[in-house]
Protein backbone atom coordinates (compact mmCIF):
# COMPACT_ATOMS: atom_id res chain seq x y z
CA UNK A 1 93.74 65.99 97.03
CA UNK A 2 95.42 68.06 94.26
CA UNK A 3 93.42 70.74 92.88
CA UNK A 4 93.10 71.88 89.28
CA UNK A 5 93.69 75.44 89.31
CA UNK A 6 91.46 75.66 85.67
CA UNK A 7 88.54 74.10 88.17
CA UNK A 8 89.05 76.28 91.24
CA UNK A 9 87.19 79.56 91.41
CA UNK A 10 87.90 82.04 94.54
CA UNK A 11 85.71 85.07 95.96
CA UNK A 12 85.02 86.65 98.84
CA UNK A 13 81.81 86.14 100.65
CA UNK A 14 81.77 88.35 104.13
CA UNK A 15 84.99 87.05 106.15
CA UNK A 16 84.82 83.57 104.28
CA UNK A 17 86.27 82.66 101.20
CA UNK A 18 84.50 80.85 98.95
CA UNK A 19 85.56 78.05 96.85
CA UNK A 20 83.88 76.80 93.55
CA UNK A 21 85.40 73.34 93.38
CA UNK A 22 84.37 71.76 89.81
CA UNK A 23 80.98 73.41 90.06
CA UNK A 24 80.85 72.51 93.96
CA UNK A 25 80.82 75.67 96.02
CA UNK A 26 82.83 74.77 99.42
CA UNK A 27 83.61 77.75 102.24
CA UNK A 28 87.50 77.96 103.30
CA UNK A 29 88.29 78.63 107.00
CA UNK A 30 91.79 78.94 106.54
CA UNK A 31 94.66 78.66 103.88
CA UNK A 32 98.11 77.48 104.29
CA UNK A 33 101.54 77.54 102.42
CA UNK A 34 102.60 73.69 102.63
CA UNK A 35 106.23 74.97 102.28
CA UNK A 36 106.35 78.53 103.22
CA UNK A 37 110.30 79.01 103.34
CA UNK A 38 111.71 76.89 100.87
CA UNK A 39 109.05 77.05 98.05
CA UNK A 40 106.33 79.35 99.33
CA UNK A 41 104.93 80.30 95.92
CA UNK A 42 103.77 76.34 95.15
CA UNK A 43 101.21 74.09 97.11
CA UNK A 44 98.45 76.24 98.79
CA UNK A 45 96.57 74.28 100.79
CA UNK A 46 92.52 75.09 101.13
CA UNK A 47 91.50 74.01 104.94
CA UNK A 48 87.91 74.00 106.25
CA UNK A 49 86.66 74.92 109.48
CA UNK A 50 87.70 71.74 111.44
CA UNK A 51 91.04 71.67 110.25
CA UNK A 52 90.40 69.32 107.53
CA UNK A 53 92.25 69.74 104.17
CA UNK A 54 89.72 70.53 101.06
CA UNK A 55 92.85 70.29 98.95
CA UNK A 56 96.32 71.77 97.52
CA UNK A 57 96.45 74.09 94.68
CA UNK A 58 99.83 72.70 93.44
CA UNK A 59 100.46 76.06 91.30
CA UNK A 60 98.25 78.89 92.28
CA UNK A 61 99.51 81.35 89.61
CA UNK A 62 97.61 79.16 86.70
CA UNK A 63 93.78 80.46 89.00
CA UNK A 64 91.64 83.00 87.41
CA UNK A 65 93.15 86.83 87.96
CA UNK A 66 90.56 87.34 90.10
CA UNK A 67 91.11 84.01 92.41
CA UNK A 68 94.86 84.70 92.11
CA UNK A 69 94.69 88.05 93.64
CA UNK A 70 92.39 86.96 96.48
CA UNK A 71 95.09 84.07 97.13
CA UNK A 72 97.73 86.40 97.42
CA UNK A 73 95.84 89.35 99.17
CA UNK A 74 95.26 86.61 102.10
CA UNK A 75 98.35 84.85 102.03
CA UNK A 76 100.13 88.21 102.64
CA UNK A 77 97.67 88.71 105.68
CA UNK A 78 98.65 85.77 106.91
CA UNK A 79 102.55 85.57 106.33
CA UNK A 80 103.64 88.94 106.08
CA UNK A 81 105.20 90.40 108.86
CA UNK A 82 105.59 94.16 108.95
CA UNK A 83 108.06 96.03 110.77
CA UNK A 84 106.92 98.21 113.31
CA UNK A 85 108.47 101.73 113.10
CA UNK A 86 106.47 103.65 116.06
CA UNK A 87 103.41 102.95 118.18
CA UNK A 88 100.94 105.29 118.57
CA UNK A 89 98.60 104.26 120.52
CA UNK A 90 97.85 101.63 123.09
CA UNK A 91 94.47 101.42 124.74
CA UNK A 92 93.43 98.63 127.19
CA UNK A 93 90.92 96.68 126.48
CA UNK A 94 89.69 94.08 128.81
CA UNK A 95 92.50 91.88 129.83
CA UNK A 96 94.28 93.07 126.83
CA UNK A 97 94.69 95.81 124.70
CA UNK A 98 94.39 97.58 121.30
CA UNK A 99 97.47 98.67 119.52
CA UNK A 100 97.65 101.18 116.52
CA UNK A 101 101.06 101.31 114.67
CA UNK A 102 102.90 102.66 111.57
CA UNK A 103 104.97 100.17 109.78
CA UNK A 104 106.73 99.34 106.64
CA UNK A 105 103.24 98.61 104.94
CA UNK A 106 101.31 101.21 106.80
CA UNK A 107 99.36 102.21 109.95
CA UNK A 108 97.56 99.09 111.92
CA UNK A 109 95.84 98.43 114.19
CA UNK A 110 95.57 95.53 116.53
CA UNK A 111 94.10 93.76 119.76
CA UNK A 112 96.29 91.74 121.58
CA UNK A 113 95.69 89.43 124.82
CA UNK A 114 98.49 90.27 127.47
CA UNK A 115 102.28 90.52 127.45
CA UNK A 116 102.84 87.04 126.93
CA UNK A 117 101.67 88.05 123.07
CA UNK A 118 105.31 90.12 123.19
CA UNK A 119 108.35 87.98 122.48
CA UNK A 120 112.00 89.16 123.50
CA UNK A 121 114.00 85.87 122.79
CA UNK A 122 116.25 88.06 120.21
CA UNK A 123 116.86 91.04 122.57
CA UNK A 124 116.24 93.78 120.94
CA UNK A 125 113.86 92.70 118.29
CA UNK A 126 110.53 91.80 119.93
CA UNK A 127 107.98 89.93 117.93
CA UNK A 128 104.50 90.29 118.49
CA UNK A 129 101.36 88.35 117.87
CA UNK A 130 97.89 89.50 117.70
CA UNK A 131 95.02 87.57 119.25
CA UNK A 132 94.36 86.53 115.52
CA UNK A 133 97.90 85.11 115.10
CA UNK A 134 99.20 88.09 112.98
CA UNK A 135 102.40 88.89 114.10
CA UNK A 136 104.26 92.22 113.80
CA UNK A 137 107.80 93.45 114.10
CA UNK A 138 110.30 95.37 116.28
CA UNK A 139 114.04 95.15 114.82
CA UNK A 140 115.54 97.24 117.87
CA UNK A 141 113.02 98.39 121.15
CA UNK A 142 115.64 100.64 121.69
CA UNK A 143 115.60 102.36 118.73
CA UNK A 144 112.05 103.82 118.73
CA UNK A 145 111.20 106.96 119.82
CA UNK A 146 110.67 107.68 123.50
CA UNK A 147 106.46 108.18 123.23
CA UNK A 148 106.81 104.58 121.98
CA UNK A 149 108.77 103.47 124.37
CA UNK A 150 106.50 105.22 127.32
CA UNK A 151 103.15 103.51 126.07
CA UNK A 152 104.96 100.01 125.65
CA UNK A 153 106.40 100.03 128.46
CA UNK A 154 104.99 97.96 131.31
CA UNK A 155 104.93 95.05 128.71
CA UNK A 156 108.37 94.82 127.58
CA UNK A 157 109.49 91.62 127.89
CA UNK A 158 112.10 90.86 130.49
CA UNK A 159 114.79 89.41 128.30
CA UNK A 160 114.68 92.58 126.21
CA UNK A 161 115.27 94.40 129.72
CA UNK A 162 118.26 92.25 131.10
CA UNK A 163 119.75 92.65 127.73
CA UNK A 164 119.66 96.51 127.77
CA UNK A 165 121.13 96.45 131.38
CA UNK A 166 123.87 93.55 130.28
CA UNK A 167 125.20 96.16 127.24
CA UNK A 168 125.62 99.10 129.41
CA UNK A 169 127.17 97.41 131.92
CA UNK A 170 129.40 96.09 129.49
CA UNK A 171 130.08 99.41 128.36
CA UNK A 172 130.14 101.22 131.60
CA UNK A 173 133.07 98.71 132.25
CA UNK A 174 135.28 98.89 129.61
CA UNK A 175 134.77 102.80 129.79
CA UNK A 176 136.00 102.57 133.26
CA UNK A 177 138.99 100.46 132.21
CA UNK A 178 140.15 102.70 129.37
CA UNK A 179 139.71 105.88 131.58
CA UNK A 180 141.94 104.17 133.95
CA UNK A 181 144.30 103.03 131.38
CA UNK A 182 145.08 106.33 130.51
CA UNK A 183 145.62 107.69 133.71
CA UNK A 184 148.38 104.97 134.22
CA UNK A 185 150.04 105.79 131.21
CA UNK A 186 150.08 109.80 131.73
CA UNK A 187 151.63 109.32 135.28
CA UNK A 188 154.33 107.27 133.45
CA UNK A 189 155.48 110.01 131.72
CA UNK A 190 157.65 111.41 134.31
CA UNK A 191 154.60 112.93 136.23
CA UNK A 192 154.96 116.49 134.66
CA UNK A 193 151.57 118.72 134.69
CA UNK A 194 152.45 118.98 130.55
CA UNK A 195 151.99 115.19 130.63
CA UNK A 196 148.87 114.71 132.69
CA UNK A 197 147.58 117.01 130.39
CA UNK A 198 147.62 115.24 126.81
CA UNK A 199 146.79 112.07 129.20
CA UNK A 200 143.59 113.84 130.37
CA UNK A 201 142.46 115.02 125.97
């Protein structure tokens, strides 16, 4: 069902959001951008607590100031996705563990349920999800400072691992054959100590 944005009023009320749907107050459990990468400024779609649709607010920008900036406040809570630029702090916490963080937008801080909640299929970004489906950040693992690194450890995912092994053996190889490159071409120069030399700089 298409919703009027003139007949939709938005507030707050605790951790719910309350609708006021043509003078029908209705609580939303969750919202939802019907196309969030191709058009993620149209069709907001107002969910209730079993999943079921309330209806779409085809052009959210038309709501009340105060409705629109409640929209957007929890629309960026639940699509933004800040870049972590050091962790400091991770504290376990049953069979997880809480996590605070400085990033792009600020410190966090966040619970979530095991390492399975780190993902490493782009070694070395690593992409992480809290236990309420918030995800956060890492461009390069590598990259952040060593205190960072040390509390993280023990949950880095195994791709990101293999991947920082594969580069500097990669490296470690081709330094090898350029050091031996060189060698070759300084004893072709007659052998003279003058000439092993400037191979050796």
């Amino acid at each position: 069902m298409d919703l009027d944005p003139a007949a939709v009023s938005l507030k707050k009320n605790g951790d719910k959001i309350e609708a006021l749907i043509h003078g029908k107050t209705t609580f939303v459990d969750r919202l939802a951008r019907a196309f969030p990468q191709s058009n993620p400024d149209q069709f907001v779609s107002l969910m209730d607590e079993l999943g079921h649709e309330i209806g779409i607010i085809e052009n959210p920008k038309k709501l009340d100031a105060a409705s629109r900036n409640l929209l957007e406040a929890e629309l960026k809570a639940i699509y933004f996705v800040p870049t972590i630029s050091a962790i400091t702090s991770v504290v376990s916490k049953g069979t997880g563990s809480q996590w605070t963080v400085d990033t792009d937008d600020g410190e966090y801080t966040f619970r979530i349920m095991g390492r399975d909640a780190l993902n490493g299929y782009e070694p070395p970004a690593i992409e992480i999800t809290d236990e309420n489906g918030k995800r956060y950040r890492i461009d390069n693992y590598w990259d952040l400072d060593v205190e960072s690194r040390d509390l993280t450890s023990d949950l880095l995912p195994d791709k990101v691992i293999k991947a920082r092994y594969y580069t500097r053996s990669i490296s470690s190889s081709r330094s090898g054959k350029s050091r031996g490159s060189s060698s070759r071409g300084s004893s072709s120069r007659g052998g003279s100590g003058m000439g092993g030399s400037i191979g050796i700089r």
